[in-house]
Protein backbone atom coordinates (compact mmCIF):
# COMPACT_ATOMS: atom_id res chain seq x y z
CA UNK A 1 -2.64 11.27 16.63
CA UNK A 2 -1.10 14.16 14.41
CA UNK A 3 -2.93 15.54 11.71
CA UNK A 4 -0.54 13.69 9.43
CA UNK A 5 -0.70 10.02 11.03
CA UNK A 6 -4.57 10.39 10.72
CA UNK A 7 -4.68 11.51 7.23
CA UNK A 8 -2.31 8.59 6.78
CA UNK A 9 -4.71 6.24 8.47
CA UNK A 10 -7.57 7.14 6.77
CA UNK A 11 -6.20 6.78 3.11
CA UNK A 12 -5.04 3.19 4.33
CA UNK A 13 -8.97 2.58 5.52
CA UNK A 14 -10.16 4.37 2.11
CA UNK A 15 -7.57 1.78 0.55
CA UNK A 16 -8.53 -1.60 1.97
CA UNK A 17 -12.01 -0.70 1.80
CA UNK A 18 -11.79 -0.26 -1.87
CA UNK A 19 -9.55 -3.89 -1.93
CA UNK A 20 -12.65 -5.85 0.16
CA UNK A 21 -15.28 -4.23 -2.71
CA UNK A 22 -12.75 -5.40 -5.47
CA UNK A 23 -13.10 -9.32 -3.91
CA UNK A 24 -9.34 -8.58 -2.05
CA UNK A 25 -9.60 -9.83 1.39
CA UNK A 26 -7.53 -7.92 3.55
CA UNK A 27 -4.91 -10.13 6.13
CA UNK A 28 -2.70 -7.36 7.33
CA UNK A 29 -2.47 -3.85 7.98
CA UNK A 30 0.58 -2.09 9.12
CA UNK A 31 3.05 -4.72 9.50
CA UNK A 32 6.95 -4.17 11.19
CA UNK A 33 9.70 -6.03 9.74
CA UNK A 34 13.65 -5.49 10.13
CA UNK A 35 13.73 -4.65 6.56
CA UNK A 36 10.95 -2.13 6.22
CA UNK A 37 7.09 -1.89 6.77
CA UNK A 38 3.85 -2.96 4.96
CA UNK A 39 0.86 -1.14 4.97
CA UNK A 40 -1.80 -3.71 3.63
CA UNK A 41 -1.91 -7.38 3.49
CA UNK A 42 -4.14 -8.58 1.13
CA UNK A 43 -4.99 -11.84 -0.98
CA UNK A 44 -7.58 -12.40 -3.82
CA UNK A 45 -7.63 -15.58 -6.01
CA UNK A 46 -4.73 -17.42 -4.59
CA UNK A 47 -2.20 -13.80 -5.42
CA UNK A 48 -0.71 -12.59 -2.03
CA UNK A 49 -0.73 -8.29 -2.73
CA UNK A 50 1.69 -6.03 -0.72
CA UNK A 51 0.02 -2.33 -0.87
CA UNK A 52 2.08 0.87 -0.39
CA UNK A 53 -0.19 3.54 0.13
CA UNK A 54 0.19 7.50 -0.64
CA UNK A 55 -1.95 9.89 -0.28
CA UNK A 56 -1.83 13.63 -1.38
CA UNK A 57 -3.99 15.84 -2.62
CA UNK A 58 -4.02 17.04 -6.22
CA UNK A 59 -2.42 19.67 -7.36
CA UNK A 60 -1.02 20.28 -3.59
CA UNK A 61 2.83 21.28 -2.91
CA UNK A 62 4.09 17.71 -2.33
CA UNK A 63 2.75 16.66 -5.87
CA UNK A 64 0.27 13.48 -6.97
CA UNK A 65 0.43 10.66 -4.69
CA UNK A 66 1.46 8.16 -7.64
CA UNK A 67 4.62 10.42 -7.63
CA UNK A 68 5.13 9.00 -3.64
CA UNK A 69 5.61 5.43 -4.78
CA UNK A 70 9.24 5.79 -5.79
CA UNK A 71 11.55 3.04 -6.82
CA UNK A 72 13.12 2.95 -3.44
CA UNK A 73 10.26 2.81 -1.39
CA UNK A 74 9.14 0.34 -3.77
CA UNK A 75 12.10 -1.86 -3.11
CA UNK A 76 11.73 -1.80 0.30
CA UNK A 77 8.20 -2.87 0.07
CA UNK A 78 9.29 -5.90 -1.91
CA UNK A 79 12.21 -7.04 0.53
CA UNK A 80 9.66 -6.37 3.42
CA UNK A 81 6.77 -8.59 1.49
CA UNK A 82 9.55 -11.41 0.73
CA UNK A 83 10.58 -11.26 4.52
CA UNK A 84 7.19 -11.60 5.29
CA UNK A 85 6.37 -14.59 2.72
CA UNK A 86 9.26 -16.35 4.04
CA UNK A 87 8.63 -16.78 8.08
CA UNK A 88 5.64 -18.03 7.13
CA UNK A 89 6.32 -20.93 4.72
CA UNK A 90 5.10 -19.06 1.44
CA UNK A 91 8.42 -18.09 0.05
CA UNK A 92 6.95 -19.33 -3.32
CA UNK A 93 3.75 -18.06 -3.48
CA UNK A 94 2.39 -16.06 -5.99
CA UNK A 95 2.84 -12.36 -5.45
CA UNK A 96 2.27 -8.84 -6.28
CA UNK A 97 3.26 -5.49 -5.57
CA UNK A 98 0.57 -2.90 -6.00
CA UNK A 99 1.36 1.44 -5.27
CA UNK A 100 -2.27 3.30 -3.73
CA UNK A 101 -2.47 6.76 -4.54
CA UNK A 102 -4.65 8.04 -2.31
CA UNK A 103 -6.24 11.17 -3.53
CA UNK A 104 -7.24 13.63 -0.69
CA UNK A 105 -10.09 16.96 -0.45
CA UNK A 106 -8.39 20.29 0.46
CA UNK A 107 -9.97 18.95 3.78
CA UNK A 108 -7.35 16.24 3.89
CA UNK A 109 -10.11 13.56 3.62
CA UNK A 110 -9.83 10.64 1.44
CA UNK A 111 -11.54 10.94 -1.93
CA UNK A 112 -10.31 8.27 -4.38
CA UNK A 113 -7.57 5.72 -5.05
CA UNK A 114 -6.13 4.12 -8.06
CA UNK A 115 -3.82 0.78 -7.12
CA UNK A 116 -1.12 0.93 -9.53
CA UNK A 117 0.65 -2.64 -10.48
CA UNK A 118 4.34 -2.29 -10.00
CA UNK A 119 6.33 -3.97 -12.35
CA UNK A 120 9.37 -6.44 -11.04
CA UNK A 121 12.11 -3.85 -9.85
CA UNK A 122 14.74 -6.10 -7.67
């Protein structure tokens, strides 16, 4: 795995780590669909949450990882999360969308994340 994929691996651990200690439990991780990709799963209180998670490292060339979670990616995670509501019957459930910025050491290891509530952008 490239030096890239495994920093982007770890920030998703970091990520649904920090969900399970905040009462999330975590159903999916990296899912495929034919209109984009998920990279966490999650439910807590009856709420379905699809994560998007960035990581960068502050101050670092690419910029803050809150910066990452753009309102196309965005959109893609919400067509990807309805897609995935659908084939299974929950086309109706209650549902979130929720940005991880990932911060990362000069190391490239995972340091802290803030989940960021993204407001209804279709």
């Amino acid at each position: 795995m490239s030096g890239h994929l495994a920093r982007g691996a770890a920030a998703e651990e970091f990520a649904a780590r920090a969900l399970r200690r905040a009462g999330y439990r975590v159903l999916l991780r990296n899912v495929r669909t034919p209109v984009g990709e998920l990279d966490i799963v999650a439910q807590r209180r009856g709420v379905y949450s699809f994560i998007e998670v960035k990581a960068r490292r502050p101050n670092g060339s690419t910029g803050a990882a809150d910066g990452a979670l753009t309102p196309t990616k965005l959109r893609r995670v919400a067509r990807a999360a309805d897609h995935v509501l659908q084939r299974r019957g929950l086309a109706d459930a209650p549902r979130e969308l929720l940005g991880a910025a990932v911060d990362l050491d000069a190391g490239g290891n995972p340091i802290a994340v803030r989940f960021l509530p993204v407001e209804e952008i279709r």
